[in-house]
PDB file of N, CA and C in Angstrom:
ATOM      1  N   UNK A   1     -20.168  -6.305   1.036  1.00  0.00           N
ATOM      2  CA  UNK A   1     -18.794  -6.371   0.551  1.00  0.00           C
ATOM      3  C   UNK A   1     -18.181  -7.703   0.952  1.00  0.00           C
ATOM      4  N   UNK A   2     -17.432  -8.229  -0.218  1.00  0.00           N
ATOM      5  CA  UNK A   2     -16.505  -9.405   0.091  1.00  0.00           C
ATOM      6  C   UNK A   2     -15.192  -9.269   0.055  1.00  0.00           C
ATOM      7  N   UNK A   3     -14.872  -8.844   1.075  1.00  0.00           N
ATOM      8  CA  UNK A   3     -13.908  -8.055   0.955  1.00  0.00           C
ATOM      9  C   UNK A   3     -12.673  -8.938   2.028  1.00  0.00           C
ATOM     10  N   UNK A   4     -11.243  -9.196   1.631  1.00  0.00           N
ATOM     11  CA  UNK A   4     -10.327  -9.469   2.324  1.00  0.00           C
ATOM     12  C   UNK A   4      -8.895  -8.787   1.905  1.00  0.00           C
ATOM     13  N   UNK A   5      -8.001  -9.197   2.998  1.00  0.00           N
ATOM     14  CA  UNK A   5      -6.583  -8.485   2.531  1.00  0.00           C
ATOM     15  C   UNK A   5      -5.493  -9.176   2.572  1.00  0.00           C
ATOM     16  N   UNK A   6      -4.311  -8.675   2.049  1.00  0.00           N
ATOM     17  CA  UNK A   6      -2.973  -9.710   1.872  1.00  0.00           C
ATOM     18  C   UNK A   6      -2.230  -8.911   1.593  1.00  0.00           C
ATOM     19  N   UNK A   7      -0.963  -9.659   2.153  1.00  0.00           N
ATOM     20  CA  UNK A   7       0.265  -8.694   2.028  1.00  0.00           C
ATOM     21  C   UNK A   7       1.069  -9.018   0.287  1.00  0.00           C
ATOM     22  N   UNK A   8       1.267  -8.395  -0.281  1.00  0.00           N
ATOM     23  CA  UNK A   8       1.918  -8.182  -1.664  1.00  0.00           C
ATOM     24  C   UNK A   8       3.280  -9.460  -1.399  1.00  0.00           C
ATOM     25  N   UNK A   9       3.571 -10.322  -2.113  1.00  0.00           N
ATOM     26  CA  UNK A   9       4.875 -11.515  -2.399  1.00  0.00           C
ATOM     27  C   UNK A   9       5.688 -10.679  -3.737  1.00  0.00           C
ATOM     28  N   UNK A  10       6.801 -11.248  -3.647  1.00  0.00           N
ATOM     29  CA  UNK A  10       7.746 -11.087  -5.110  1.00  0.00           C
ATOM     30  C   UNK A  10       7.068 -11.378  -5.951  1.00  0.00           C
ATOM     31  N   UNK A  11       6.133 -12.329  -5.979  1.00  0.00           N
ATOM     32  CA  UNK A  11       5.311 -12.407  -7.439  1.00  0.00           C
ATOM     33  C   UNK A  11       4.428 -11.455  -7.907  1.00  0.00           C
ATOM     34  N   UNK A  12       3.860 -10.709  -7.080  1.00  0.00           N
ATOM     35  CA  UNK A  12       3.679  -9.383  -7.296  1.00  0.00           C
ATOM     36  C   UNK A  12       3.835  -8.301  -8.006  1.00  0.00           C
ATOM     37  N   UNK A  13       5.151  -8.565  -8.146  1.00  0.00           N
ATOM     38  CA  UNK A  13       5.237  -7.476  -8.146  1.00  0.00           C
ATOM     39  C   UNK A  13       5.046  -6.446  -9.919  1.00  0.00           C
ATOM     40  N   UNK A  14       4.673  -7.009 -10.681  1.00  0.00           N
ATOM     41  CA  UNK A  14       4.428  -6.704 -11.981  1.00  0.00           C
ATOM     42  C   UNK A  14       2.974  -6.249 -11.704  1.00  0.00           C
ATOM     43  N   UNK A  15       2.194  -6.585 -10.951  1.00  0.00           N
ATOM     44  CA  UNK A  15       0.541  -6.541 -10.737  1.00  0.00           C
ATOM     45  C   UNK A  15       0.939  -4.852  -9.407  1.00  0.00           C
ATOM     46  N   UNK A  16       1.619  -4.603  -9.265  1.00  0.00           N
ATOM     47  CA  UNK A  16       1.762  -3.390  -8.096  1.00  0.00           C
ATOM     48  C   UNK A  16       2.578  -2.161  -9.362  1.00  0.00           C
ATOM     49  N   UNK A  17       3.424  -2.422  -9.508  1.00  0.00           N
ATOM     50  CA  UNK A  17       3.440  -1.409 -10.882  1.00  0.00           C
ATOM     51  C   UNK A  17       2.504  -1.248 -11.658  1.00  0.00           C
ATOM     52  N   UNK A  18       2.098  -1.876 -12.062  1.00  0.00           N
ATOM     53  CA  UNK A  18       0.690  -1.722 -12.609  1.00  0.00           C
ATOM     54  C   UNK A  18      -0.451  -0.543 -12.003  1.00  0.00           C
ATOM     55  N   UNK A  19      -0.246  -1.084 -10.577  1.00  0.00           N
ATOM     56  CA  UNK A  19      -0.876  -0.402  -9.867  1.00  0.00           C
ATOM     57  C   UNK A  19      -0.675   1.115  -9.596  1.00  0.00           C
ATOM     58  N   UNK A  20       0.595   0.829  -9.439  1.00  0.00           N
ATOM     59  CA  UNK A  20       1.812   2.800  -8.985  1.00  0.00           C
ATOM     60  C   UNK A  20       1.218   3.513 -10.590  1.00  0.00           C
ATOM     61  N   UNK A  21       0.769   2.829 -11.718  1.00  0.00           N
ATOM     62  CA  UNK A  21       0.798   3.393 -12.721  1.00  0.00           C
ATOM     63  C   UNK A  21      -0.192   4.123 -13.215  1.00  0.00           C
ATOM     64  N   UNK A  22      -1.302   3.060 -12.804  1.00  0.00           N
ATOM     65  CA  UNK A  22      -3.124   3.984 -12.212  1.00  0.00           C
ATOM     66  C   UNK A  22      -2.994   4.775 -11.789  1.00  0.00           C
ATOM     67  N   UNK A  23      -2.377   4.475 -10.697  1.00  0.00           N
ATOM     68  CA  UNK A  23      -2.687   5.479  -9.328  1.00  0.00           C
ATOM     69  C   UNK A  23      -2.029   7.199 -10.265  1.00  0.00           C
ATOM     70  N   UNK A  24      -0.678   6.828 -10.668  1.00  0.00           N
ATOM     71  CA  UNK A  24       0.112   7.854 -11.668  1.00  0.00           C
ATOM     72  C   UNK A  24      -0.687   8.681 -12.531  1.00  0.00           C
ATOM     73  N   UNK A  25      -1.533   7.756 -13.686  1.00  0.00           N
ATOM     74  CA  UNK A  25      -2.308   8.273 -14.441  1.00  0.00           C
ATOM     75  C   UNK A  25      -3.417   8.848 -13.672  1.00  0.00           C
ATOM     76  N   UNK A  26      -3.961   8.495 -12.822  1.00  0.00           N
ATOM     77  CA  UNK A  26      -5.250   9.015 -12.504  1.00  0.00           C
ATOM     78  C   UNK A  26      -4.947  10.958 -11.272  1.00  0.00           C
ATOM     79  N   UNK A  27      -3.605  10.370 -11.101  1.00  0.00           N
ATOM     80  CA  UNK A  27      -3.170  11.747 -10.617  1.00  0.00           C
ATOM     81  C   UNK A  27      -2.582  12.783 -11.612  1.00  0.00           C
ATOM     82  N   UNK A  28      -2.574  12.333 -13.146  1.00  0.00           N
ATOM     83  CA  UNK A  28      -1.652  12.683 -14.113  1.00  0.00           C
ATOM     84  C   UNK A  28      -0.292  13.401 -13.791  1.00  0.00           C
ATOM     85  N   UNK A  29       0.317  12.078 -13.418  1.00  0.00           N
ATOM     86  CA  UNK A  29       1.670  12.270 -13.443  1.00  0.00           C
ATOM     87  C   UNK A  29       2.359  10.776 -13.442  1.00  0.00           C
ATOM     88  N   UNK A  30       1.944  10.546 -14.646  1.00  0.00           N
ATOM     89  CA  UNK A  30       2.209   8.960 -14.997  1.00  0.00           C
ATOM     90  C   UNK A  30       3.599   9.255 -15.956  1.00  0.00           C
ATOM     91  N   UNK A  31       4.002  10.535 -16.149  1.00  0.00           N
ATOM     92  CA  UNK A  31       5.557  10.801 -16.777  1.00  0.00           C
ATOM     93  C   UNK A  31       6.433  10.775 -15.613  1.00  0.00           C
ATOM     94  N   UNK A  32       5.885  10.939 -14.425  1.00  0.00           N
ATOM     95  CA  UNK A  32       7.298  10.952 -13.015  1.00  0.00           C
ATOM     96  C   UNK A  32       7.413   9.511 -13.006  1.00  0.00           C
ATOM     97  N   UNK A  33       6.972   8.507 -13.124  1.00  0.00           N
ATOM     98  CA  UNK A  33       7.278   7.241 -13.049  1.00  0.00           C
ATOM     99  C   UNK A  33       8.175   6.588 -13.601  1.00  0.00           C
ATOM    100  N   UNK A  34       9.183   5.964 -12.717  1.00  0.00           N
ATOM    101  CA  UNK A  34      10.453   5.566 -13.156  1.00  0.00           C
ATOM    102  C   UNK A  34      10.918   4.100 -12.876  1.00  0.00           C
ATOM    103  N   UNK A  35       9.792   3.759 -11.430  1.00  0.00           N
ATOM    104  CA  UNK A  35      10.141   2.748 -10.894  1.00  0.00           C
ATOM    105  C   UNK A  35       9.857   1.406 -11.955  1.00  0.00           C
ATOM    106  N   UNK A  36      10.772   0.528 -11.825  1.00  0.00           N
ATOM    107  CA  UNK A  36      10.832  -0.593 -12.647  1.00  0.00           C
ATOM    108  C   UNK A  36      10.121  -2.014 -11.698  1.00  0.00           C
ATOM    109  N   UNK A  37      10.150  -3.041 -12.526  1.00  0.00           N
ATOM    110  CA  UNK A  37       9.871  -4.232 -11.521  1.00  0.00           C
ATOM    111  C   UNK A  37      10.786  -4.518 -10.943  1.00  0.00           C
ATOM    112  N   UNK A  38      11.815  -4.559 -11.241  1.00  0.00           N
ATOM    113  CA  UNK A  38      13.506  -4.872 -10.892  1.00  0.00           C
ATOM    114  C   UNK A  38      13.670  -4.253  -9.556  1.00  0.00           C
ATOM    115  N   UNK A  39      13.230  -2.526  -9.713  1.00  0.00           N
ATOM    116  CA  UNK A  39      13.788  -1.840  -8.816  1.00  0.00           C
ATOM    117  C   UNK A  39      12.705  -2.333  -7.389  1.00  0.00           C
ATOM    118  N   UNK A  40      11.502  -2.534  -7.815  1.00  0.00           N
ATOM    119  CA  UNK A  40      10.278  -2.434  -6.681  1.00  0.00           C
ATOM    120  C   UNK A  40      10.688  -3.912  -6.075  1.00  0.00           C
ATOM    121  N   UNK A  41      11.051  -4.989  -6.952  1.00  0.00           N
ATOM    122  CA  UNK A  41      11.273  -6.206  -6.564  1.00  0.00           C
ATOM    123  C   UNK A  41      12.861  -6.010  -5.023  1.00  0.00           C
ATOM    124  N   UNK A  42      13.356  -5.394  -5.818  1.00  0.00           N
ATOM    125  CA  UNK A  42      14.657  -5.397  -4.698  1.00  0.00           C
ATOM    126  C   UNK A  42      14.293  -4.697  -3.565  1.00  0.00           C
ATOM    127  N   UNK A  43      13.447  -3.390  -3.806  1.00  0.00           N
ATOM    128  CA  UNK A  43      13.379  -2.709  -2.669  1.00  0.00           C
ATOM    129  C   UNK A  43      12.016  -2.783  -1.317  1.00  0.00           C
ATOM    130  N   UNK A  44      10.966  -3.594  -1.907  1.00  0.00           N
ATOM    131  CA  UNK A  44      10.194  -3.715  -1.283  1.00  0.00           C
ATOM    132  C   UNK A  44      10.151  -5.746  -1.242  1.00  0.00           C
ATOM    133  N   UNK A  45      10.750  -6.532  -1.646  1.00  0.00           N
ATOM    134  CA  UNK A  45      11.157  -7.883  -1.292  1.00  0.00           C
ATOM    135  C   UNK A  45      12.421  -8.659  -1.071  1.00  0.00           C
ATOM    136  N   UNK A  46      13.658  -7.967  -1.559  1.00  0.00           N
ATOM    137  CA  UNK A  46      14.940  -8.410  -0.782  1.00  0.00           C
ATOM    138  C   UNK A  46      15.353  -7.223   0.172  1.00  0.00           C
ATOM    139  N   UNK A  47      15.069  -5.905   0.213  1.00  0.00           N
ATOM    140  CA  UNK A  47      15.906  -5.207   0.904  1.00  0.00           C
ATOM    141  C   UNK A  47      14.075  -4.691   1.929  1.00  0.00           C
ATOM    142  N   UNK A  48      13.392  -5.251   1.912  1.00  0.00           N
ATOM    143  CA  UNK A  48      12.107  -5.247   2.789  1.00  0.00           C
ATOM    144  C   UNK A  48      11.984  -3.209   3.415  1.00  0.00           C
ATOM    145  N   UNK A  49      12.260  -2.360   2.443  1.00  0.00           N
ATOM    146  CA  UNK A  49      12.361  -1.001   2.630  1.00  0.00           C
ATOM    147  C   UNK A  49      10.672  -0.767   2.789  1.00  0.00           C
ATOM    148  N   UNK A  50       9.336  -1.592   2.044  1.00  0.00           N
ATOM    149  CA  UNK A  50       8.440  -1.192   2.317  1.00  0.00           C
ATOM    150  C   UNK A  50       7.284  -2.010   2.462  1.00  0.00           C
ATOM    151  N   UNK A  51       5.790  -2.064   2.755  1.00  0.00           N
ATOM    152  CA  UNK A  51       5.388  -3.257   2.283  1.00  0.00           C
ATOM    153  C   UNK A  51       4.319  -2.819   1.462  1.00  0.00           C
ATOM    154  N   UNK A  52       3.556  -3.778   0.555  1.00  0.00           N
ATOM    155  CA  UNK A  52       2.026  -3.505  -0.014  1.00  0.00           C
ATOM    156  C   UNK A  52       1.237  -4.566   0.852  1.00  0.00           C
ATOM    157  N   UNK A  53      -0.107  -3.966   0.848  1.00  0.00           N
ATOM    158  CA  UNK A  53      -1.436  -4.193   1.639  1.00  0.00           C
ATOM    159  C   UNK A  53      -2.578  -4.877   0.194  1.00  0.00           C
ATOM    160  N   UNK A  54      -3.070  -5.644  -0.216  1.00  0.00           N
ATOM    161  CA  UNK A  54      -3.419  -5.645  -1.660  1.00  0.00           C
ATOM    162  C   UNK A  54      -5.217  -5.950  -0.425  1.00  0.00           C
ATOM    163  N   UNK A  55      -6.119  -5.023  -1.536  1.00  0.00           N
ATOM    164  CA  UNK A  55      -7.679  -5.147  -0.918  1.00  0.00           C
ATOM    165  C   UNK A  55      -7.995  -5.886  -1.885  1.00  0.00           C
ATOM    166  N   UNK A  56      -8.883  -7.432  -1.336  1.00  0.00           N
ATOM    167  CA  UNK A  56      -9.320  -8.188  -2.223  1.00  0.00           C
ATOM    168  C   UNK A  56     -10.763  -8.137  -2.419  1.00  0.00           C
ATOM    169  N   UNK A  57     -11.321  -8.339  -3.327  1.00  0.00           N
ATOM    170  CA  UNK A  57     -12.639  -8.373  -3.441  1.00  0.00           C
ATOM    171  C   UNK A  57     -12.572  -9.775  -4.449  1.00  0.00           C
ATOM    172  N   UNK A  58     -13.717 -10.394  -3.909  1.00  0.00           N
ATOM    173  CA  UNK A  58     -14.181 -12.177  -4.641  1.00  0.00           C
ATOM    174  C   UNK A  58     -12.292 -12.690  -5.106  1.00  0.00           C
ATOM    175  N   UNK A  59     -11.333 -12.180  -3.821  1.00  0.00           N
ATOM    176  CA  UNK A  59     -10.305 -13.041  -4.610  1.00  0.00           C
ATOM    177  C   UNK A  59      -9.450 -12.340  -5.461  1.00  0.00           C
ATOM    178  N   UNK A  60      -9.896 -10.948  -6.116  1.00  0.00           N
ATOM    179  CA  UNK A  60      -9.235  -9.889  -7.246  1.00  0.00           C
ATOM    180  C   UNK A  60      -8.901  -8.823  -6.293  1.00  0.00           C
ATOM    181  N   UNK A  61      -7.386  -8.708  -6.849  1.00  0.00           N
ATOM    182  CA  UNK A  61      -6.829  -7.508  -6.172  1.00  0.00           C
ATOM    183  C   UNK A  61      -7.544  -6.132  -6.931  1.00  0.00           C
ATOM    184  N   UNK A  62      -8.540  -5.007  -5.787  1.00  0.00           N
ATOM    185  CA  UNK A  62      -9.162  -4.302  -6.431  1.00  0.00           C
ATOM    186  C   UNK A  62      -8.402  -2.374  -6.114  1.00  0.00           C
ATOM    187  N   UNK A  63      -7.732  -2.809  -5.323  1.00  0.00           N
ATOM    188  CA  UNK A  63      -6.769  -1.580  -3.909  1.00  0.00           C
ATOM    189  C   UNK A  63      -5.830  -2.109  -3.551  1.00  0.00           C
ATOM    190  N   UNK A  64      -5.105  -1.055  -3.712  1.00  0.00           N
ATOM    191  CA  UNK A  64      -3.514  -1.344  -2.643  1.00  0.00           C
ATOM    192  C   UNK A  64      -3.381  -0.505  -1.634  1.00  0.00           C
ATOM    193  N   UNK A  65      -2.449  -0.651  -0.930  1.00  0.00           N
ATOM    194  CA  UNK A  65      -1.654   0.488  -0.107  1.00  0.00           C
ATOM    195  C   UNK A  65      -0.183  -0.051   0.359  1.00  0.00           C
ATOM    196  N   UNK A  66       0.366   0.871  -0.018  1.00  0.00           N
ATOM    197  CA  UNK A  66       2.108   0.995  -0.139  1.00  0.00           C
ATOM    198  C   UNK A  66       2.591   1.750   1.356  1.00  0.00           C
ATOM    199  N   UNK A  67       3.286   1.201   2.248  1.00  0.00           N
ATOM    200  CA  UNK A  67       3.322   2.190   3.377  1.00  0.00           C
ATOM    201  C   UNK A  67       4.588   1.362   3.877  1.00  0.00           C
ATOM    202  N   UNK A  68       5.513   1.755   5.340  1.00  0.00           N
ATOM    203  CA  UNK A  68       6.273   1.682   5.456  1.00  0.00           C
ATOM    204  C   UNK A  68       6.718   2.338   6.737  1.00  0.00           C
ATOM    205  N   UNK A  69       7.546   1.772   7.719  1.00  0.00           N
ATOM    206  CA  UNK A  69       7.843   2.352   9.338  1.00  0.00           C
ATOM    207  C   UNK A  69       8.924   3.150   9.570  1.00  0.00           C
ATOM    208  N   UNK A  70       7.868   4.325  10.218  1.00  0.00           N
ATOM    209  CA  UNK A  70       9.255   5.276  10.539  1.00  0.00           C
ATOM    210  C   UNK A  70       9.969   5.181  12.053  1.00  0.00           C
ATOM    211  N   UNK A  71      10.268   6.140  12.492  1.00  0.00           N
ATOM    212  CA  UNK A  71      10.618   6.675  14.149  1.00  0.00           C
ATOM    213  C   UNK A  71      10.844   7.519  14.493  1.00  0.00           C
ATOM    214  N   UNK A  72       9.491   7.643  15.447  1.00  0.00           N
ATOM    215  CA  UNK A  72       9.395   9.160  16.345  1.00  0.00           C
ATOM    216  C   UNK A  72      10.403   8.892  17.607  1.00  0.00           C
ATOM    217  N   UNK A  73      11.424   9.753  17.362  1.00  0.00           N
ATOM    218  CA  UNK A  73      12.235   9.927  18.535  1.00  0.00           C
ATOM    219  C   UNK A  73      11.412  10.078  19.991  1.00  0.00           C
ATOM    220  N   UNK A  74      10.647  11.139  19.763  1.00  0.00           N
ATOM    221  CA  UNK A  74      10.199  11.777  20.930  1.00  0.00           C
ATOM    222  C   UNK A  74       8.912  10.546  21.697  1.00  0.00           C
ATOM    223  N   UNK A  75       8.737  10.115  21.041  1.00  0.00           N
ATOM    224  CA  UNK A  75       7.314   8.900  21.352  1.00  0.00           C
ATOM    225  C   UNK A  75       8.850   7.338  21.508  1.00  0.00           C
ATOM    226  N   UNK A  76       9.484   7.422  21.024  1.00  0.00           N
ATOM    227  CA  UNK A  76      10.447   6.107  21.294  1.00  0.00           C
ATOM    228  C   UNK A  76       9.965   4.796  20.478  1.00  0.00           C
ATOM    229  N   UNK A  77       9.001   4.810  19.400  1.00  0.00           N
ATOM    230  CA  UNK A  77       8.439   4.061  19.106  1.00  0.00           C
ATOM    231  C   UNK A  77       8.066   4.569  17.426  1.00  0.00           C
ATOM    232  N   UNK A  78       8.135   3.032  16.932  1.00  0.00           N
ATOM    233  CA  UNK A  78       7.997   3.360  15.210  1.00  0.00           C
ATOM    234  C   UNK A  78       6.705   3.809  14.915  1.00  0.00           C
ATOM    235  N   UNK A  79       6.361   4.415  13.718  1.00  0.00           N
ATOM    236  CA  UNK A  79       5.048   4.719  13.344  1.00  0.00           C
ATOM    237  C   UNK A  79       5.288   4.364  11.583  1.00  0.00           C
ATOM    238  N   UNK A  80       3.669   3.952  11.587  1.00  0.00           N
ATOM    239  CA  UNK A  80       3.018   3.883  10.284  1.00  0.00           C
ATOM    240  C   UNK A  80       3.151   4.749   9.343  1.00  0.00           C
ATOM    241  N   UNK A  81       3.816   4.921   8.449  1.00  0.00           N
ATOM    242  CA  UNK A  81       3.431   6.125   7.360  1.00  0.00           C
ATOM    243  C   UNK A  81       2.766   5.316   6.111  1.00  0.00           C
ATOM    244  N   UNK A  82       1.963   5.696   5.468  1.00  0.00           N
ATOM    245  CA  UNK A  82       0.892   5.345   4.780  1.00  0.00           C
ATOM    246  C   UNK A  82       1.484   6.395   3.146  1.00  0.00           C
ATOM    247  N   UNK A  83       2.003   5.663   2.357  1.00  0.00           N
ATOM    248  CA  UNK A  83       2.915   6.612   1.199  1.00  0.00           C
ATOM    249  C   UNK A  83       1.670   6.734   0.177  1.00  0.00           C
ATOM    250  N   UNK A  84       0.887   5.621  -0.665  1.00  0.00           N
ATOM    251  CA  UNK A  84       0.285   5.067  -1.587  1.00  0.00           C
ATOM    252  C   UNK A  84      -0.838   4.614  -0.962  1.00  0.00           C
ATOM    253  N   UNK A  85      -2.571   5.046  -1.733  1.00  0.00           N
ATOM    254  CA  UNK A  85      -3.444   4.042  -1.510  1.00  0.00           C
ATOM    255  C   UNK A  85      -4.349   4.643  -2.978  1.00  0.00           C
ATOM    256  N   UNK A  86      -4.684   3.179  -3.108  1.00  0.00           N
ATOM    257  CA  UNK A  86      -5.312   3.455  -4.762  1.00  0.00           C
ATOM    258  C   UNK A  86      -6.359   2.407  -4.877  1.00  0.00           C
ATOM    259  N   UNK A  87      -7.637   2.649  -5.229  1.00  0.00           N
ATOM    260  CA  UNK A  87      -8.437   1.592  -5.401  1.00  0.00           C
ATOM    261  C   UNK A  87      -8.842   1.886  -6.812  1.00  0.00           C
ATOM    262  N   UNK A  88      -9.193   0.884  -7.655  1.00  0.00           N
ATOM    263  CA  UNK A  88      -9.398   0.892  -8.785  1.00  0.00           C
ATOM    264  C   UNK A  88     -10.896   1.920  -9.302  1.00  0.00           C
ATOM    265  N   UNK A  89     -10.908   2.367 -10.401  1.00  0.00           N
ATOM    266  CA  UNK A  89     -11.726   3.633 -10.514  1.00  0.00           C
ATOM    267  C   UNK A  89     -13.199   2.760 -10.582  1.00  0.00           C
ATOM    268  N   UNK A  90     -13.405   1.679 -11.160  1.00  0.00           N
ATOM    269  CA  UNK A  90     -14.487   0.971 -10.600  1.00  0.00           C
ATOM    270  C   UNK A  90     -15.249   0.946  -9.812  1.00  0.00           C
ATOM    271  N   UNK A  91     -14.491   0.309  -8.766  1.00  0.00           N
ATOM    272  CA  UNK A  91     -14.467   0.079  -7.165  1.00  0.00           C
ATOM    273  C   UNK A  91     -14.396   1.136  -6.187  1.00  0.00           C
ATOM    274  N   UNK A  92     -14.627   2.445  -6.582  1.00  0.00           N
ATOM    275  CA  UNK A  92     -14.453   3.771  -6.219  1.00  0.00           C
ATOM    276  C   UNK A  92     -15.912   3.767  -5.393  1.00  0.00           C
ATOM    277  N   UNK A  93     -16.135   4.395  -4.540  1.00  0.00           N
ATOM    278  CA  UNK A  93     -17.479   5.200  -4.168  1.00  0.00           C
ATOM    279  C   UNK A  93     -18.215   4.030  -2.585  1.00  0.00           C
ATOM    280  N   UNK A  94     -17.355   3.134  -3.141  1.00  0.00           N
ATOM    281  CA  UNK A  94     -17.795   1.783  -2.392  1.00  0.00           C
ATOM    282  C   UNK A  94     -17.433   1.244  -0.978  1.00  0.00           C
ATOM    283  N   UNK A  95     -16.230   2.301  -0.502  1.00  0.00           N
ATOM    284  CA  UNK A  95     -15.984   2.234   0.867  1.00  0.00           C
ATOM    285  C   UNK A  95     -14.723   1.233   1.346  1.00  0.00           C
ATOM    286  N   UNK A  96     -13.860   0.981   0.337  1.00  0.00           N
ATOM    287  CA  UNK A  96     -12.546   0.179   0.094  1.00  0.00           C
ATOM    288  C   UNK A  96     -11.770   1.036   0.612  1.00  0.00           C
ATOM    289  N   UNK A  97     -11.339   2.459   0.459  1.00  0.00           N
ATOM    290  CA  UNK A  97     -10.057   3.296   0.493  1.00  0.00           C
ATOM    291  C   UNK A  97     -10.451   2.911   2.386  1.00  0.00           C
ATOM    292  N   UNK A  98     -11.734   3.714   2.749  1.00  0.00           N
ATOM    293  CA  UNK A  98     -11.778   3.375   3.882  1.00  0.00           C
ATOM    294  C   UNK A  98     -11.398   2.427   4.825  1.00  0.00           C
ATOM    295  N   UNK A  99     -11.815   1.101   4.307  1.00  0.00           N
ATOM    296  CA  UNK A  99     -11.543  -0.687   4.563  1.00  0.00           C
ATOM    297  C   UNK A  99     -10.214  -0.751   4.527  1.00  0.00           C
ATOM    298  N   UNK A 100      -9.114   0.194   3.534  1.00  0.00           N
ATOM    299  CA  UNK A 100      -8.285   0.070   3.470  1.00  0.00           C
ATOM    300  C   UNK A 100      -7.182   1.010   4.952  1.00  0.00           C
ATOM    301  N   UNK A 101      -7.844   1.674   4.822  1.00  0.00           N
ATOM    302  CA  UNK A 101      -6.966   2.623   6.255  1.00  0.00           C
ATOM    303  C   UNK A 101      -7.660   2.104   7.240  1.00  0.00           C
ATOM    304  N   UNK A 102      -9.016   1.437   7.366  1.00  0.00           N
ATOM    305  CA  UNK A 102      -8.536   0.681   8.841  1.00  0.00           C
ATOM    306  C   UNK A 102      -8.281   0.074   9.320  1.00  0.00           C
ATOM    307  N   UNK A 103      -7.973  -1.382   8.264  1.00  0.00           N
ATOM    308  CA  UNK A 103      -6.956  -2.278   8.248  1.00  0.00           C
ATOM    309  C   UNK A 103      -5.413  -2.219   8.072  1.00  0.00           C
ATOM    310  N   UNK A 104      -5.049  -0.747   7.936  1.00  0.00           N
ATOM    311  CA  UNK A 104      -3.340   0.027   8.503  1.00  0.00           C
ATOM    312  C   UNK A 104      -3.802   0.817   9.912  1.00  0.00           C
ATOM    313  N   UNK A 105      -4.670   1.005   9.942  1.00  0.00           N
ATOM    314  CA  UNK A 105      -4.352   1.502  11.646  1.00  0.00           C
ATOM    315  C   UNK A 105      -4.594   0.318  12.467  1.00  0.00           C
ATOM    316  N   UNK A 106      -5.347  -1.017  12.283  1.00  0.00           N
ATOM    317  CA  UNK A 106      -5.246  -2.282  12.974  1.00  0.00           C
ATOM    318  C   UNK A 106      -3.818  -2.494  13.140  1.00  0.00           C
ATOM    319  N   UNK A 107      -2.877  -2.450  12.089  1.00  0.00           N
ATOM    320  CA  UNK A 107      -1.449  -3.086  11.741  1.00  0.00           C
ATOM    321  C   UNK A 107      -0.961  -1.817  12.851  1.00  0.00           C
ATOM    322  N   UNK A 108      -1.185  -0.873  12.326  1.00  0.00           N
ATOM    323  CA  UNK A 108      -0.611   0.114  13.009  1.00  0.00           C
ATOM    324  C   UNK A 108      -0.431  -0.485  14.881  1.00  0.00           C
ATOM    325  N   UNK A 109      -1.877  -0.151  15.426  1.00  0.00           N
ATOM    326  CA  UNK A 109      -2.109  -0.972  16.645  1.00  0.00           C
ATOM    327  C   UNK A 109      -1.389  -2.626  16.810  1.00  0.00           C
ATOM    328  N   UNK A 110      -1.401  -3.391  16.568  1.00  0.00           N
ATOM    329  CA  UNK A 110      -0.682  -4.473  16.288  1.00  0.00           C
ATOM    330  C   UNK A 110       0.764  -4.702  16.169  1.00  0.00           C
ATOM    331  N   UNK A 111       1.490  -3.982  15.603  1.00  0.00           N
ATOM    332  CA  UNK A 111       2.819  -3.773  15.915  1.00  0.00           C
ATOM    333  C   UNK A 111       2.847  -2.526  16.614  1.00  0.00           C
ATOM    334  N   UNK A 112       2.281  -1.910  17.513  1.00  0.00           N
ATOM    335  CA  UNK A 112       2.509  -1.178  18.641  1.00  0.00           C
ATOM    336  C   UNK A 112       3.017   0.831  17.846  1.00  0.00           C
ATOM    337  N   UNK A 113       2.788   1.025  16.934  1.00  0.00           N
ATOM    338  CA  UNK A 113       3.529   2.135  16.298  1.00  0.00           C
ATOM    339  C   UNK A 113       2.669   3.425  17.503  1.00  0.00           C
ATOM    340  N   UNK A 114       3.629   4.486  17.217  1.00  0.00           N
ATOM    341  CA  UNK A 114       3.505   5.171  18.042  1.00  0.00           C
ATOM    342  C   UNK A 114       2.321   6.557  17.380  1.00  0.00           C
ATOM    343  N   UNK A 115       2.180   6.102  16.453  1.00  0.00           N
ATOM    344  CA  UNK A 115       1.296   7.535  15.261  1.00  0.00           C
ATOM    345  C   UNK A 115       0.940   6.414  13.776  1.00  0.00           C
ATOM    346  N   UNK A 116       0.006   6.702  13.057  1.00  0.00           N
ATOM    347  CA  UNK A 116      -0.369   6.225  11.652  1.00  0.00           C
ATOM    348  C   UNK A 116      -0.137   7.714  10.512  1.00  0.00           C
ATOM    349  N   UNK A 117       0.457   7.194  10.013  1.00  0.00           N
ATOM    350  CA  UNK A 117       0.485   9.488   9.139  1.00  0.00           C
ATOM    351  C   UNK A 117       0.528   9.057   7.630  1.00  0.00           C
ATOM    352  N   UNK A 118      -0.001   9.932   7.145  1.00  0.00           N
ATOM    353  CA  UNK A 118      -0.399   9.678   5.271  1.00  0.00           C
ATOM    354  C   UNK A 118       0.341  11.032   5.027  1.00  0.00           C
TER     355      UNK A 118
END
């Protein structure tokens, strides 16, 4: 595997809808989808409510993951929640989704969170 990762930019963000939309169809429920570029642009790059994780393969975004920090009162410390992870139906079978959650529990460890939860 040639495999690397990157965090999702505003330019993005037409290539991540895209993505929410797979992920939609392949769960068939690509009619609940409402989110716009507009809306994903404001809320996950000016108002920083979440981030994307994009899995690269040769350079091509092939997986995402959409996730975002909560807080456990009782632990005193934020945690990982893991909302979205989608690898392209291709690229399926190949050990990416994996590559992909353990490069959020690295982040997880790394900014110190107190739990990782999907």
């Amino acid at each position: 595997m040639n495999i690397t990762f990157r965090y999702a930019q505003a330019t993005d963000t037409g290539l991540i809808l895209q993505l929410i939309k797979e992920l939609a169809e392949y769960e068939k429920m690509l009619h609940e989808v409402v989110a716009t570029e507009e809306m994903l642009k404001e809320k996950l790059f000016e108002k920083q409510q979440a981030e994307v994780l994009f899995l690269m393969e040769d350079e091509v975004e092939v997986g995402f993951a959409l996730f975002f920090h909560n807080f456990s009162t009782f632990l005193g410390k934020s945690g990982l929640y893991l909302e979205d992870l989608y690898v392209k139906l291709e690229r399926r079978g190949m050990g990416y989704g994996k590559e992909l959650l353990k490069k959020l529990a690295q982040i997880a460890v790394e900014r110190d969170c107190g739990r990782f939860e999907w």
